[in-house]
N, C-alpha and C. Protein backbone atom coordinates (compact mmCIF):
# COMPACT_ATOMS: atom_id res chain seq x y z
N UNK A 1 -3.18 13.78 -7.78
CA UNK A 1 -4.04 12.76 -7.25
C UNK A 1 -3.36 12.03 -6.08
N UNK A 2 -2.06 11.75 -6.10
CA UNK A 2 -1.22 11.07 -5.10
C UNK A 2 -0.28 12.17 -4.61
N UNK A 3 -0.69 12.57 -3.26
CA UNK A 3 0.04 13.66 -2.80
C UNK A 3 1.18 13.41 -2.11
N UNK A 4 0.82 12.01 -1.37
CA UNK A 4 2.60 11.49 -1.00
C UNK A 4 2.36 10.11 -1.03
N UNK A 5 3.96 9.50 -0.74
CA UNK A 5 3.82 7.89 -0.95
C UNK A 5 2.43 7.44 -0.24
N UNK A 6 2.25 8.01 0.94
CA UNK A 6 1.51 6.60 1.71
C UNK A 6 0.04 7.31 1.09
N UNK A 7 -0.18 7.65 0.23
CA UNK A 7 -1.51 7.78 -0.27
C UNK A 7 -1.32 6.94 -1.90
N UNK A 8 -0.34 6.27 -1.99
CA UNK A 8 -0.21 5.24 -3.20
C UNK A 8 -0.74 3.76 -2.39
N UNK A 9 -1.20 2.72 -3.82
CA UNK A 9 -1.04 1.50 -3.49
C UNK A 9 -0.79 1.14 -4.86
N UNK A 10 0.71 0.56 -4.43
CA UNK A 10 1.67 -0.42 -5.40
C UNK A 10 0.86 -1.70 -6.15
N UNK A 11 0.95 -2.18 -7.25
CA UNK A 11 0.11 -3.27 -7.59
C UNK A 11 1.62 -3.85 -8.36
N UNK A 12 1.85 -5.04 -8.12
CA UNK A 12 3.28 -5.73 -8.84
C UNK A 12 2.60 -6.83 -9.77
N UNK A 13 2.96 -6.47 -11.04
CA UNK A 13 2.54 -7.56 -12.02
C UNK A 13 3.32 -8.95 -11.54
N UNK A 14 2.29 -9.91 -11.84
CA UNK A 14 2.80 -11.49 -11.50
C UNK A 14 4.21 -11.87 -12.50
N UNK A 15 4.65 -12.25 -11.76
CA UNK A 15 6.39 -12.44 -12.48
C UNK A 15 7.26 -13.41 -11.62
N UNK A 16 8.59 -12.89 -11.84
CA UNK A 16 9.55 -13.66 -10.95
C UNK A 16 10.27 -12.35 -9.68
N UNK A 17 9.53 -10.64 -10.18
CA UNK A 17 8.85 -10.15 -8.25
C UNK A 17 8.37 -10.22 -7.40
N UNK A 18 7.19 -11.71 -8.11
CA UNK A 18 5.92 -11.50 -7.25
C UNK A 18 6.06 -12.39 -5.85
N UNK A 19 6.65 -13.38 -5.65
CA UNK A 19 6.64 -14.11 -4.93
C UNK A 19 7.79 -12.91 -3.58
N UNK A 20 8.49 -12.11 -3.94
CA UNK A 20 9.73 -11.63 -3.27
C UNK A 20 8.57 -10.49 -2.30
N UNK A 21 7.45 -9.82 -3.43
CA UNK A 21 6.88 -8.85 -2.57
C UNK A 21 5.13 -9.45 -1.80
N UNK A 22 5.11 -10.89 -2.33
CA UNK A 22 4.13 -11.76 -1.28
C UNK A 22 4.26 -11.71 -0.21
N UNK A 23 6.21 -12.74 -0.19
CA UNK A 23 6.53 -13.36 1.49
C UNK A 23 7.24 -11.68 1.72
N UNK A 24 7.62 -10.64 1.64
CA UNK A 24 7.64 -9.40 2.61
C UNK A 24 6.88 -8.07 2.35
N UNK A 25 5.42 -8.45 2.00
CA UNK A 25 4.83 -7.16 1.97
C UNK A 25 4.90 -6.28 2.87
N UNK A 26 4.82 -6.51 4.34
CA UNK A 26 4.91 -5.65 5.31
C UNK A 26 6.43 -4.88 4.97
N UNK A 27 7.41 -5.40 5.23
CA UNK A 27 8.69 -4.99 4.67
C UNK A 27 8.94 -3.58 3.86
N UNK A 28 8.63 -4.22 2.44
CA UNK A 28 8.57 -3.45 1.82
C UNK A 28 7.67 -2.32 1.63
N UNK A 29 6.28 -2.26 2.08
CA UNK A 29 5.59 -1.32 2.15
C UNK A 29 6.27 -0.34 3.23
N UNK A 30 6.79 -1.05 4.41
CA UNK A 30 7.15 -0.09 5.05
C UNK A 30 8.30 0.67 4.30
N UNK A 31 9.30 -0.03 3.95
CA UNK A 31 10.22 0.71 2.93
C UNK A 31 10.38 1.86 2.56
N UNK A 32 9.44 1.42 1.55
CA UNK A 32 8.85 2.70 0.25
C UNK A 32 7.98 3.83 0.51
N UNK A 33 7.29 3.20 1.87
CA UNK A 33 6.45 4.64 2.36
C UNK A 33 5.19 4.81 1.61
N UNK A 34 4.35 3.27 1.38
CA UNK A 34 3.35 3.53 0.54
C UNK A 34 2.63 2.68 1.58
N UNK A 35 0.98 2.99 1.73
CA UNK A 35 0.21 2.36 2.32
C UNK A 35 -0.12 0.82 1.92
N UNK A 36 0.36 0.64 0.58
CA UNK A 36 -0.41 -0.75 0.08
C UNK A 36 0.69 -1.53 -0.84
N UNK A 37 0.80 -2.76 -0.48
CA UNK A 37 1.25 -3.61 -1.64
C UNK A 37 -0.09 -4.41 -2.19
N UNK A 38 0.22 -4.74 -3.37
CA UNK A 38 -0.76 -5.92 -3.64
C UNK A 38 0.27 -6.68 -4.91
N UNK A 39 -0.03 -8.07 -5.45
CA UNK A 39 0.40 -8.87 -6.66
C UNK A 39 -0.80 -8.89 -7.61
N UNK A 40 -0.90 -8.13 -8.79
CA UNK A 40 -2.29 -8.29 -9.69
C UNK A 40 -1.76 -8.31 -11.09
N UNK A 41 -3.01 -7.98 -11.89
CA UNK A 41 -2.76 -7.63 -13.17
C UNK A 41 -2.43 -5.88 -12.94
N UNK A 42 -1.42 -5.67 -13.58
CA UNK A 42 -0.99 -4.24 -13.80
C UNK A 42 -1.86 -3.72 -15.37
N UNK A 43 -2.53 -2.49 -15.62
CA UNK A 43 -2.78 -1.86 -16.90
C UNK A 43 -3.47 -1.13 -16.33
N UNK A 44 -3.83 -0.01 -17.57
CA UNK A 44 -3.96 1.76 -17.81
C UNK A 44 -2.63 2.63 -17.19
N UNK A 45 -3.03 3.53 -16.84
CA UNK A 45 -2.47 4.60 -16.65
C UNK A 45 -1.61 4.47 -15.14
N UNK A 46 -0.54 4.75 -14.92
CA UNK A 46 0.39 4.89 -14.08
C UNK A 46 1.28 3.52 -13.86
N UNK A 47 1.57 2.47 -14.98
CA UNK A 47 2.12 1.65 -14.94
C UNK A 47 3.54 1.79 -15.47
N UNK A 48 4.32 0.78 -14.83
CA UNK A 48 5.53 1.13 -14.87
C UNK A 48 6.28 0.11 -15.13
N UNK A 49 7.47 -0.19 -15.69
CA UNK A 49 8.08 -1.62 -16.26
C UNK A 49 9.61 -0.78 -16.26
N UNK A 50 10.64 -1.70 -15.47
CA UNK A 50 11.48 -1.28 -14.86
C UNK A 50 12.67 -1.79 -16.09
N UNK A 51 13.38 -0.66 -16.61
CA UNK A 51 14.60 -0.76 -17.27
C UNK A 51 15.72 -2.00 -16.86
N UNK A 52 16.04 -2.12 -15.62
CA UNK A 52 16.90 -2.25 -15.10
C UNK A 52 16.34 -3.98 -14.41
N UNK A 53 15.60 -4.43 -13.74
CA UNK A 53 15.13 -5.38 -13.94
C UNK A 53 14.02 -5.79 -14.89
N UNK A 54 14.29 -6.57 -15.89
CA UNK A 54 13.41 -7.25 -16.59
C UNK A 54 12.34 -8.16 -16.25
N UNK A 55 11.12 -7.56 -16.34
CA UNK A 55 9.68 -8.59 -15.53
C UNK A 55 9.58 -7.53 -14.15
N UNK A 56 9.81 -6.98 -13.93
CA UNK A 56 9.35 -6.15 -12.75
C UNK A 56 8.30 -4.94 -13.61
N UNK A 57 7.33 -5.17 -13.63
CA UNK A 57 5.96 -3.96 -13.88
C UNK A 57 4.97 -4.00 -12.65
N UNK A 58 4.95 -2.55 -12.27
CA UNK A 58 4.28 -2.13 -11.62
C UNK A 58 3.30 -1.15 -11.90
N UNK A 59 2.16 -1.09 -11.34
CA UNK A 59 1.20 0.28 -11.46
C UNK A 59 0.82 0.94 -10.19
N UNK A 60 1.04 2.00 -10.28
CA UNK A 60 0.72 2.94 -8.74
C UNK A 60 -0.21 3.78 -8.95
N UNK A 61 -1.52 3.68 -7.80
CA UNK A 61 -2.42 4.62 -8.03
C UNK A 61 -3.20 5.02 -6.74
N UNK A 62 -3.94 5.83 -6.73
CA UNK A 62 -4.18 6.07 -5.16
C UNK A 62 -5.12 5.33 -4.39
N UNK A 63 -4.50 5.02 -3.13
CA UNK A 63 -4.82 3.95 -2.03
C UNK A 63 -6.57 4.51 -1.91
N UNK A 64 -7.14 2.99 -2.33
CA UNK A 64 -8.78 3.71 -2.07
C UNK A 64 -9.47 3.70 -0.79
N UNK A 65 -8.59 3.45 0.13
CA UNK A 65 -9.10 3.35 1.83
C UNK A 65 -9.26 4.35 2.83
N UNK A 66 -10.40 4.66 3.53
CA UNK A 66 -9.80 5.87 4.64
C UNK A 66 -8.06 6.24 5.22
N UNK A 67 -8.09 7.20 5.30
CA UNK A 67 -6.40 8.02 5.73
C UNK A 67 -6.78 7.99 7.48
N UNK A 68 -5.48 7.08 8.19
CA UNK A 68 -5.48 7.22 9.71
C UNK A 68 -4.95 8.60 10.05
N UNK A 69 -5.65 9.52 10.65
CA UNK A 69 -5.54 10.53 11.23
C UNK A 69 -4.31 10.57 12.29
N UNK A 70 -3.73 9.51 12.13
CA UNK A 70 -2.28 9.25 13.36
C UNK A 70 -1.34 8.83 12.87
N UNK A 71 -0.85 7.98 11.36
CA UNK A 71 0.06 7.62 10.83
C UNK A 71 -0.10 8.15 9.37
N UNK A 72 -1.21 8.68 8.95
CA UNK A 72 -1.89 9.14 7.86
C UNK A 72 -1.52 7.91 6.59
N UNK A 73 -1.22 6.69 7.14
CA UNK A 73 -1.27 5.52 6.36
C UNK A 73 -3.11 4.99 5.86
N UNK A 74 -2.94 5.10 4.49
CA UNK A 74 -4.50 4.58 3.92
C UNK A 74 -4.69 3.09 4.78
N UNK A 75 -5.69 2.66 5.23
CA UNK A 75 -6.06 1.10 5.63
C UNK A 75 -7.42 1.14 5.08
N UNK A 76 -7.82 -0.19 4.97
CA UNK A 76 -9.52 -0.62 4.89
C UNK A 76 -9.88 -0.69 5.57
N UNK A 77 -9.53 -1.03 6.71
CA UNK A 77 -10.60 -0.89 8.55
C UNK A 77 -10.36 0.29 8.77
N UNK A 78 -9.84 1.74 8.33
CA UNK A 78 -10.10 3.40 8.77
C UNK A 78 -11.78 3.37 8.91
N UNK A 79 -12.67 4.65 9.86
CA UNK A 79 -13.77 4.52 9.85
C UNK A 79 -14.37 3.03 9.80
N UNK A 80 -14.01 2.13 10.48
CA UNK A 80 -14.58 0.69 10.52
C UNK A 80 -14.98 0.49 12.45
N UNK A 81 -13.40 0.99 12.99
CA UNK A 81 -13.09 0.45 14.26
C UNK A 81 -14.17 1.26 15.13
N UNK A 82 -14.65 0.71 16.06
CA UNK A 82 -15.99 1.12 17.39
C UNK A 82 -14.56 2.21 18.14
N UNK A 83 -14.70 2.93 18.57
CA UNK A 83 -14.29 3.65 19.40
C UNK A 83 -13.12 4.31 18.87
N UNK A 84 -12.52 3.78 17.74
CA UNK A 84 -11.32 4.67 16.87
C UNK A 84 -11.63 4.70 16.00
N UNK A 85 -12.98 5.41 14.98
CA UNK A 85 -13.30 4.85 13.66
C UNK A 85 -12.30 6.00 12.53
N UNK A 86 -11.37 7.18 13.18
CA UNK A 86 -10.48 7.38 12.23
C UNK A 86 -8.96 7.12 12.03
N UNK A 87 -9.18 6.09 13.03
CA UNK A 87 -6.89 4.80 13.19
C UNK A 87 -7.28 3.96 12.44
N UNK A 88 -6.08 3.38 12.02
CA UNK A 88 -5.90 1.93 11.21
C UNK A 88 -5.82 1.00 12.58
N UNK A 89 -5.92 -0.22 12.63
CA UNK A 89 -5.61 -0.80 13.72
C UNK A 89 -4.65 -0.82 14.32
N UNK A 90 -3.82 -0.52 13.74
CA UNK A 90 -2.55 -0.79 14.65
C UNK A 90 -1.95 0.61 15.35
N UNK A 91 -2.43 1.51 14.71
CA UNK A 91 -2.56 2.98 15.93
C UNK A 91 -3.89 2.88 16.80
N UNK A 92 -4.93 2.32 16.79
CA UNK A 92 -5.89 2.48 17.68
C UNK A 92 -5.13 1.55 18.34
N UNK A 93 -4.57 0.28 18.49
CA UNK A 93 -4.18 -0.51 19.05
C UNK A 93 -3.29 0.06 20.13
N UNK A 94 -2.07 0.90 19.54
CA UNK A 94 -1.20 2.04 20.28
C UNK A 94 -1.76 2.82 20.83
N UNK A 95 -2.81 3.18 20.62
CA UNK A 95 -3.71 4.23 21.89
C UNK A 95 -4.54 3.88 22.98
N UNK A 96 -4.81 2.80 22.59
CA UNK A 96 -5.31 2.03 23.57
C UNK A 96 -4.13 2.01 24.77
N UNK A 97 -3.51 1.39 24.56
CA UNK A 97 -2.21 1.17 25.61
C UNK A 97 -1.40 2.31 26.03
């Protein structure tokens, strides 16, 4: 179902992670190579609770947004943008220029 990172979106259960992956989502998404952070309720299937830090649970499942045909990063404005409707903004933005 998740063929590579950037077709995941990370969901971090509310804790004493959550505030670390609020103030640097960009950061860390870029990091890890996944299209999405978010802070939610984590449950079902693909959740994860980390040995090694205590209170870090996560669930990963696949990013439900169009795939940019130029960074192949999932976004919610893919198929949105007038004249680039298959970039995320910030590659139509780069093509523009």
């Amino acid at each position: 179902m998740i063929g590579s990172g950037q077709d995941a979106l990370v969901t971090i259960a509310p804790g004493p992670f959550a505030d670390l992956f609020e103030t640097s989502t960009r950061e860390i998404r870029d990091a890890l190579i996944v299209s999405g952070i978010a802070v939610g309720e984590v449950t079902g299937p693909g959740v994860y609770e980390s040995a090694a830090y205590p209170g870090l649970k996560v669930a990963v499942q696949k990013a439900p947004w169009g795939k940019c045909e130029r960074c192949w990063n999932h976004a919610p404005e893919v198929g949105t943008l007038a004249g680039s409707p298959e970039l995320c903004p910030r590659c139509a933005a780069a093509v523009r220029k």
